[in-house]
C-alpha atoms as a PDB file:
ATOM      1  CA  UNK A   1      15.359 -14.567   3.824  1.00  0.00           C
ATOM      2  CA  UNK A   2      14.707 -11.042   4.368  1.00  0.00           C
ATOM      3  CA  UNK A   3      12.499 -10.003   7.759  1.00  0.00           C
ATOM      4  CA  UNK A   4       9.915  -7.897   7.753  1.00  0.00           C
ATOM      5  CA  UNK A   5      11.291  -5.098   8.837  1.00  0.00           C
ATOM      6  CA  UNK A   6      14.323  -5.642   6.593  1.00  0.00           C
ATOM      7  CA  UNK A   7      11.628  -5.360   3.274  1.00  0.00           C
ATOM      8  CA  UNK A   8       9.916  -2.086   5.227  1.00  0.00           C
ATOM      9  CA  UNK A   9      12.368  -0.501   5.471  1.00  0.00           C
ATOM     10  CA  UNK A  10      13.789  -1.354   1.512  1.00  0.00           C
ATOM     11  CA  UNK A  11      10.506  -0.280   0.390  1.00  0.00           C
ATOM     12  CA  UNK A  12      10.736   2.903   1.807  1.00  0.00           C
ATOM     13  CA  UNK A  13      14.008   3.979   1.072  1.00  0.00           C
ATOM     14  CA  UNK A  14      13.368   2.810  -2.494  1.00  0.00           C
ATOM     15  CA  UNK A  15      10.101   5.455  -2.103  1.00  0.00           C
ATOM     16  CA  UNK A  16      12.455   8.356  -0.457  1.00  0.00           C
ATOM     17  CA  UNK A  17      15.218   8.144  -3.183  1.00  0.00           C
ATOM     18  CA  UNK A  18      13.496   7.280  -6.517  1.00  0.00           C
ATOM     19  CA  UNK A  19       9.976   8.511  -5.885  1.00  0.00           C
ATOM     20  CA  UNK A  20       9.666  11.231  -3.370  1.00  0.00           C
ATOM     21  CA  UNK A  21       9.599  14.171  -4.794  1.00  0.00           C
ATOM     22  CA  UNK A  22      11.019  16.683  -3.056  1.00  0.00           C
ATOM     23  CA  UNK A  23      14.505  14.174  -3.136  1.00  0.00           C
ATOM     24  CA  UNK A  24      15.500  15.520  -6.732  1.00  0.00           C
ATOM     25  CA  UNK A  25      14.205  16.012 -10.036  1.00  0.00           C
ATOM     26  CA  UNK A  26      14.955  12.407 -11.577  1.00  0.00           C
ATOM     27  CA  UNK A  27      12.994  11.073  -8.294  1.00  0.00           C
ATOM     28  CA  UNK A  28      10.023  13.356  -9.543  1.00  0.00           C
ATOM     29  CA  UNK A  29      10.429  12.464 -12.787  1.00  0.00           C
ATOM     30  CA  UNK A  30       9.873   8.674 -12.389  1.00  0.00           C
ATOM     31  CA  UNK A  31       7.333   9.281 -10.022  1.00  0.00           C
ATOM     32  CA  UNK A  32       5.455  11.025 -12.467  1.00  0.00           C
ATOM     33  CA  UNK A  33       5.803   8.594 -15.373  1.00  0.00           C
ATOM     34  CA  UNK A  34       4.650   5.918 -13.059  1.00  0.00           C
ATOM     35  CA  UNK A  35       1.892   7.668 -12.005  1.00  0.00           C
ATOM     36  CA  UNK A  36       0.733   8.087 -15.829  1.00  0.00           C
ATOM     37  CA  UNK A  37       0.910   4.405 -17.112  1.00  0.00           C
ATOM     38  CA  UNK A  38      -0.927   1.103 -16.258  1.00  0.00           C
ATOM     39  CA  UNK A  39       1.709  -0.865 -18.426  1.00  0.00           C
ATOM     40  CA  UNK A  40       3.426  -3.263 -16.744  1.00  0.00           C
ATOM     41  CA  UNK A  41       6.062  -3.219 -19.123  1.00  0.00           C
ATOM     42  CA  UNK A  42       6.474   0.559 -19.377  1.00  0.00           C
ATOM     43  CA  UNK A  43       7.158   0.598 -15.726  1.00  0.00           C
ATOM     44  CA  UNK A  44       9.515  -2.425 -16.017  1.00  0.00           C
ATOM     45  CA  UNK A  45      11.913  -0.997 -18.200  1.00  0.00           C
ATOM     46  CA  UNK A  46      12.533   1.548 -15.082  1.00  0.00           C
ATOM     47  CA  UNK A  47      16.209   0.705 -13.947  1.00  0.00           C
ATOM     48  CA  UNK A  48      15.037   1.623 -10.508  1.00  0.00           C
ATOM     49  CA  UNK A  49      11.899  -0.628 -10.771  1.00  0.00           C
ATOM     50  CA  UNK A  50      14.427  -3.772 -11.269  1.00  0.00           C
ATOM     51  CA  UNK A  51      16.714  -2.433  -8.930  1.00  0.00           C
ATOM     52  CA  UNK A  52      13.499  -2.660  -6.261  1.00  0.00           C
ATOM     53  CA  UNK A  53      12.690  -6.104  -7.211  1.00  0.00           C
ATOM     54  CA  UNK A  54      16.343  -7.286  -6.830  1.00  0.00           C
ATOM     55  CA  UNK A  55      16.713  -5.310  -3.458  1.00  0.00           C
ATOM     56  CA  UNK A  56      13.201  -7.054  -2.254  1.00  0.00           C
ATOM     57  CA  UNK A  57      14.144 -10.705  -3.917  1.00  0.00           C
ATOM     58  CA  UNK A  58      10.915 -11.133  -5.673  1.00  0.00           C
ATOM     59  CA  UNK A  59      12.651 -13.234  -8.695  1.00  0.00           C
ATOM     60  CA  UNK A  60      10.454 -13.280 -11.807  1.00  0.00           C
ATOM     61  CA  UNK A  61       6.755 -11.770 -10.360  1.00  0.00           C
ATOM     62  CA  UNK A  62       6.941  -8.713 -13.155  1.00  0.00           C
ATOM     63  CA  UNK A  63       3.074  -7.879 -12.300  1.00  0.00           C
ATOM     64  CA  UNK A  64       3.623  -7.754  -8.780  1.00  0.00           C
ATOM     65  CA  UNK A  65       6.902  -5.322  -8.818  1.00  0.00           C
ATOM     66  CA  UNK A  66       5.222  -3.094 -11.021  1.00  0.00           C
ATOM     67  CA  UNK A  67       1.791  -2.638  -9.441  1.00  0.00           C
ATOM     68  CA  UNK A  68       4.097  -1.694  -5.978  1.00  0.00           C
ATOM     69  CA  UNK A  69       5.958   0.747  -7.909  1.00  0.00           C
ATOM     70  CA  UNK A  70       2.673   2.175  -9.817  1.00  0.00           C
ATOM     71  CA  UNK A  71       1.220   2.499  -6.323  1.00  0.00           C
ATOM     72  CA  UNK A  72       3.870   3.761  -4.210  1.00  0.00           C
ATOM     73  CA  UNK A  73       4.622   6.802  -6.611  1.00  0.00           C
ATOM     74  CA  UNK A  74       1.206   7.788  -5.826  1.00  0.00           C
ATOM     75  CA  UNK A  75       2.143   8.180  -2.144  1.00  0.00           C
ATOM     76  CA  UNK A  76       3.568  12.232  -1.844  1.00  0.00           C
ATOM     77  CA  UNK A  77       3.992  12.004   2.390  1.00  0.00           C
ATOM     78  CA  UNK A  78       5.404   8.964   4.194  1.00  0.00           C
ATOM     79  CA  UNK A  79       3.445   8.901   8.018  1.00  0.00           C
ATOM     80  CA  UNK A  80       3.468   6.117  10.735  1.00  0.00           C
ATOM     81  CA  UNK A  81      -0.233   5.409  10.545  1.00  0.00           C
ATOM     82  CA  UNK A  82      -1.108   2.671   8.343  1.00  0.00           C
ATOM     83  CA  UNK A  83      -3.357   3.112   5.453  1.00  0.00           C
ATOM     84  CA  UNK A  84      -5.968   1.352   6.367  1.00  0.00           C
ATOM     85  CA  UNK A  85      -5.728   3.470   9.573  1.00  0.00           C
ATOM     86  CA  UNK A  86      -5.893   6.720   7.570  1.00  0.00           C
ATOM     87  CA  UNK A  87      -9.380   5.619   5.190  1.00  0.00           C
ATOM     88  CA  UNK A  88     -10.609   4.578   8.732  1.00  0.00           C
ATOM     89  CA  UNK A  89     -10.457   7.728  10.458  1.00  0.00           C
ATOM     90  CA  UNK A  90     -13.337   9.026  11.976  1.00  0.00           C
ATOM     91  CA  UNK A  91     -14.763  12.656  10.594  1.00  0.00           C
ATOM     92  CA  UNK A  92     -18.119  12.399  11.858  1.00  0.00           C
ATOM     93  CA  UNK A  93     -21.254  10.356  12.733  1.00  0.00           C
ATOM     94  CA  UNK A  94     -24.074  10.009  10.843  1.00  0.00           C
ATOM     95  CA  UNK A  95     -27.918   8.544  12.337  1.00  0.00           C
ATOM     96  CA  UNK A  96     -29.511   9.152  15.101  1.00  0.00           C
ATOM     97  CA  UNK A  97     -29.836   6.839  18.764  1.00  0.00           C
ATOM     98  CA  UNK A  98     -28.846   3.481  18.878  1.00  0.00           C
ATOM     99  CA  UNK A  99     -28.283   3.959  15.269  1.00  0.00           C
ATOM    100  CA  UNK A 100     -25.780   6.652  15.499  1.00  0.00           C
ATOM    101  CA  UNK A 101     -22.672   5.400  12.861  1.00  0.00           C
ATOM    102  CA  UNK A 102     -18.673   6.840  12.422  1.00  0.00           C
ATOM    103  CA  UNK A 103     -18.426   8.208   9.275  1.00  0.00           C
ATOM    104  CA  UNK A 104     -14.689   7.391   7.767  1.00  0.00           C
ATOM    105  CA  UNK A 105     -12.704   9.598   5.353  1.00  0.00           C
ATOM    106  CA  UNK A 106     -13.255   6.750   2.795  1.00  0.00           C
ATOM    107  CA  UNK A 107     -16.386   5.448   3.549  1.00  0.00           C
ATOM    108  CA  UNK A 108     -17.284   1.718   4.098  1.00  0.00           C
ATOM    109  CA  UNK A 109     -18.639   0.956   1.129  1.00  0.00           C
ATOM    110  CA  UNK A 110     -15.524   2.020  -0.872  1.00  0.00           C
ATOM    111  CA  UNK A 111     -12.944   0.621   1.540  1.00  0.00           C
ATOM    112  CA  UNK A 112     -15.027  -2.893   1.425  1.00  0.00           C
ATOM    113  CA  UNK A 113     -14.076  -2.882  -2.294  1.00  0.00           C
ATOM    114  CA  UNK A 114     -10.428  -2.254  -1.717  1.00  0.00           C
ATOM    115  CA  UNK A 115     -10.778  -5.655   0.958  1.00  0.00           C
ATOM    116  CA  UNK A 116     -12.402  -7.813  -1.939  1.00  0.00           C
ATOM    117  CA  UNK A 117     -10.654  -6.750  -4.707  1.00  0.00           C
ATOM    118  CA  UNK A 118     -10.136  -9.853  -7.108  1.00  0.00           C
ATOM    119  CA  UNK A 119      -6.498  -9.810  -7.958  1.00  0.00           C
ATOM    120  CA  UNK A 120      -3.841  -7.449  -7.726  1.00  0.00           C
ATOM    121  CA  UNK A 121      -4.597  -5.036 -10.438  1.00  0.00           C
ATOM    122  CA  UNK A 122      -8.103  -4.240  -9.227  1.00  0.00           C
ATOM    123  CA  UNK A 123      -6.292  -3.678  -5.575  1.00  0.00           C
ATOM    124  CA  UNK A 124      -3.775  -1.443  -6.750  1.00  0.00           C
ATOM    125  CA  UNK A 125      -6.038   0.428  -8.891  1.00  0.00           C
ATOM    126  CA  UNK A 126      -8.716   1.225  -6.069  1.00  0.00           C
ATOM    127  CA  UNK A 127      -5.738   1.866  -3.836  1.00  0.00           C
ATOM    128  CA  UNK A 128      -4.699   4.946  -6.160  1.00  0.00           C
ATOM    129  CA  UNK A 129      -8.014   6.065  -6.653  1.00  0.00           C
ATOM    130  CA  UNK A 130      -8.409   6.427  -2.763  1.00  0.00           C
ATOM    131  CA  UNK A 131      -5.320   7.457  -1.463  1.00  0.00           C
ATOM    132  CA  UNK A 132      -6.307  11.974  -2.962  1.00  0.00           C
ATOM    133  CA  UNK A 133      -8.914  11.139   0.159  1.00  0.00           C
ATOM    134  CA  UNK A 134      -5.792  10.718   2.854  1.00  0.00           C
ATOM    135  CA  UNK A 135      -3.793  13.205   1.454  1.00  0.00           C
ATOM    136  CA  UNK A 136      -1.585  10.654  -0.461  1.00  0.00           C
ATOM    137  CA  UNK A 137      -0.081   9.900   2.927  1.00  0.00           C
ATOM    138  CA  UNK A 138       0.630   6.657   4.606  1.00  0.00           C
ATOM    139  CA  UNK A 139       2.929   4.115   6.285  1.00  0.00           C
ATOM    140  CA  UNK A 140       4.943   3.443   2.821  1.00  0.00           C
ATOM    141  CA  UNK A 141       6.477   0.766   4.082  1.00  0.00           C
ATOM    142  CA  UNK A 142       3.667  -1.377   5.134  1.00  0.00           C
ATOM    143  CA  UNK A 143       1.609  -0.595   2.600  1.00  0.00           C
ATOM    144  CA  UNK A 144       4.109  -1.748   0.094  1.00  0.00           C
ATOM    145  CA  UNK A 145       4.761  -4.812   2.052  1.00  0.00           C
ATOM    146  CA  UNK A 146       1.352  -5.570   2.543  1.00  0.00           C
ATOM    147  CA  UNK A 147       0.578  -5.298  -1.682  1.00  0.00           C
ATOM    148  CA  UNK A 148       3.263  -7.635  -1.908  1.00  0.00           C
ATOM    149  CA  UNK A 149       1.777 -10.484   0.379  1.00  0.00           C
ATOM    150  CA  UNK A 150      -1.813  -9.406   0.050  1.00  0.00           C
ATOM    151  CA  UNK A 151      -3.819 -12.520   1.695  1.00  0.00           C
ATOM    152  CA  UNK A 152      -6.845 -12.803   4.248  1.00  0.00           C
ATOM    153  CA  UNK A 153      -4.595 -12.388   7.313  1.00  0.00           C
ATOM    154  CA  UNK A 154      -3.664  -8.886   5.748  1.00  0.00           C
ATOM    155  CA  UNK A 155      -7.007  -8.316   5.212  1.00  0.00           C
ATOM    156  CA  UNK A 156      -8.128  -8.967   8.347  1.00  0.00           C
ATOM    157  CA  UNK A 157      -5.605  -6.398  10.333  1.00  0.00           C
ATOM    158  CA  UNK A 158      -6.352  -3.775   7.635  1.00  0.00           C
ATOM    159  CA  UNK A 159     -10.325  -4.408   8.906  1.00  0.00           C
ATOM    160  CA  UNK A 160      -9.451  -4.214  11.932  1.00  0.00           C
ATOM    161  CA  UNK A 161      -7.129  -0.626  11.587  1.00  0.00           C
ATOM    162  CA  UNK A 162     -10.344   0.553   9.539  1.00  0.00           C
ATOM    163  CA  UNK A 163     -12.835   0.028  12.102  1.00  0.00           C
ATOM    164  CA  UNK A 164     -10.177   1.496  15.081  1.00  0.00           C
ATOM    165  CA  UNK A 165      -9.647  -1.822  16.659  1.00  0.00           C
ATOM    166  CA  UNK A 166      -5.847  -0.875  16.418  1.00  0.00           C
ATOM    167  CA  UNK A 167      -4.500  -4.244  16.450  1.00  0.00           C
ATOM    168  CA  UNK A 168      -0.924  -3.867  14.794  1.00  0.00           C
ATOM    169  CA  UNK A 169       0.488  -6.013  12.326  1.00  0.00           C
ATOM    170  CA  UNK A 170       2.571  -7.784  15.005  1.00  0.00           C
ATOM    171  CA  UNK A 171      -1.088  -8.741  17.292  1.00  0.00           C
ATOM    172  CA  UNK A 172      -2.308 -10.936  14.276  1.00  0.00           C
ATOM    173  CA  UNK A 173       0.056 -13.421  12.142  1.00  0.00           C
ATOM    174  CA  UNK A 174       0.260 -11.900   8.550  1.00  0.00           C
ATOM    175  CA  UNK A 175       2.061 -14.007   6.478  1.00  0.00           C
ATOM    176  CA  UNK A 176       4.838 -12.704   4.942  1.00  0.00           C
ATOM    177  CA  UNK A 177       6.921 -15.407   6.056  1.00  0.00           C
ATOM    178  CA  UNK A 178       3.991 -18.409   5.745  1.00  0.00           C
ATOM    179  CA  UNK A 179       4.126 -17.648   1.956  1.00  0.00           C
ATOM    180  CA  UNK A 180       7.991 -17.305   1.737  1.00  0.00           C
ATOM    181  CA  UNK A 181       8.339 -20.773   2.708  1.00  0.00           C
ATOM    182  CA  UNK A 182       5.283 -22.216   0.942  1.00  0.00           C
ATOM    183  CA  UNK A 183       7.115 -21.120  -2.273  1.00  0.00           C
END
């Protein structure tokens, strides 16, 4: 069983040598064909695609593996922050008094969305929509670990990044391993 930090850091060396873009023109070339389709099966029949899922140990979850590579070649700058962290940061305030609000880079509205997406497709899909607004930059290791075992308790820390409560993903219990051995 892989740890946490074991898939991390697999997801983003899979990101630095297939998909980042200044690594080499094949790595911007499949980064740009997986940016372009919402086929599962046109981003299956990517050798490094399958090579990701064997390196990760997902077995047979096709939809899964491709909606983290769809996603992931949207990403053009790995950073340490989280990207719940990023939509969360504060540009501004808006109101007046006691009634005085932080406005986010991706505002509440649209990062409440993201939270209750129903199902994996509308999540990945509002995820590349939103990351233009942080510069396509984010922890690419978390965030591909968190698509991957996208549950309440990984809901819950990316609330809490979003609002600047800062708890890391170490303070509350995602589940990573809970659904490894439930399966």
């Amino acid at each position: 069983m892989m740890t946490p930090e074991e898939r991390r850091d697999v997801i983003f060396n899979y990101w630095r040598e297939e998909l980042d873009d200044d690594h080499s023109g094949e790595a911007r070339g499949l980064s740009a064909r997986l940016r372009r389709t919402s086929n599962v099966v046109e981003v299956l029949s990517e050798r490094a695609v399958q090579e990701l899922g064997d390196q990760l140990k997902l077995g047979f979850q096709p939809e899964k593996l491709a909606l983290l590579a769809m996603t992931l070649a949207h990403v053009k700058e790995p950073t340490s922050q989280t990207l719940a962290w990023r939509f969360g940061e504060v540009v501004g305030q808006s109101g007046e008094g006691k009634k005085k609000r932080n406005k986010h880079l991706l505002s509440e509205t649209r990062f409440q969305n993201i939270i209750r997406a129903d199902g994996l497709t509308e999540l990945a899909t509002q995820l590349r929509r939103a990351l233009p607004i942080v510069s396509n930059k984010c922890n690419v290791g978390h965030l591909g670990e968190d698509l991957l075992f996208w549950n309440d308790d990984i809901r819950t820390r990316w609330l809490f990044d979003y609002f600047g409560r800062g708890l890391s993903a170490a303070t509350i219990e995602t589940s990573p391993e809970k659904e490894e051995a439930e399966l």
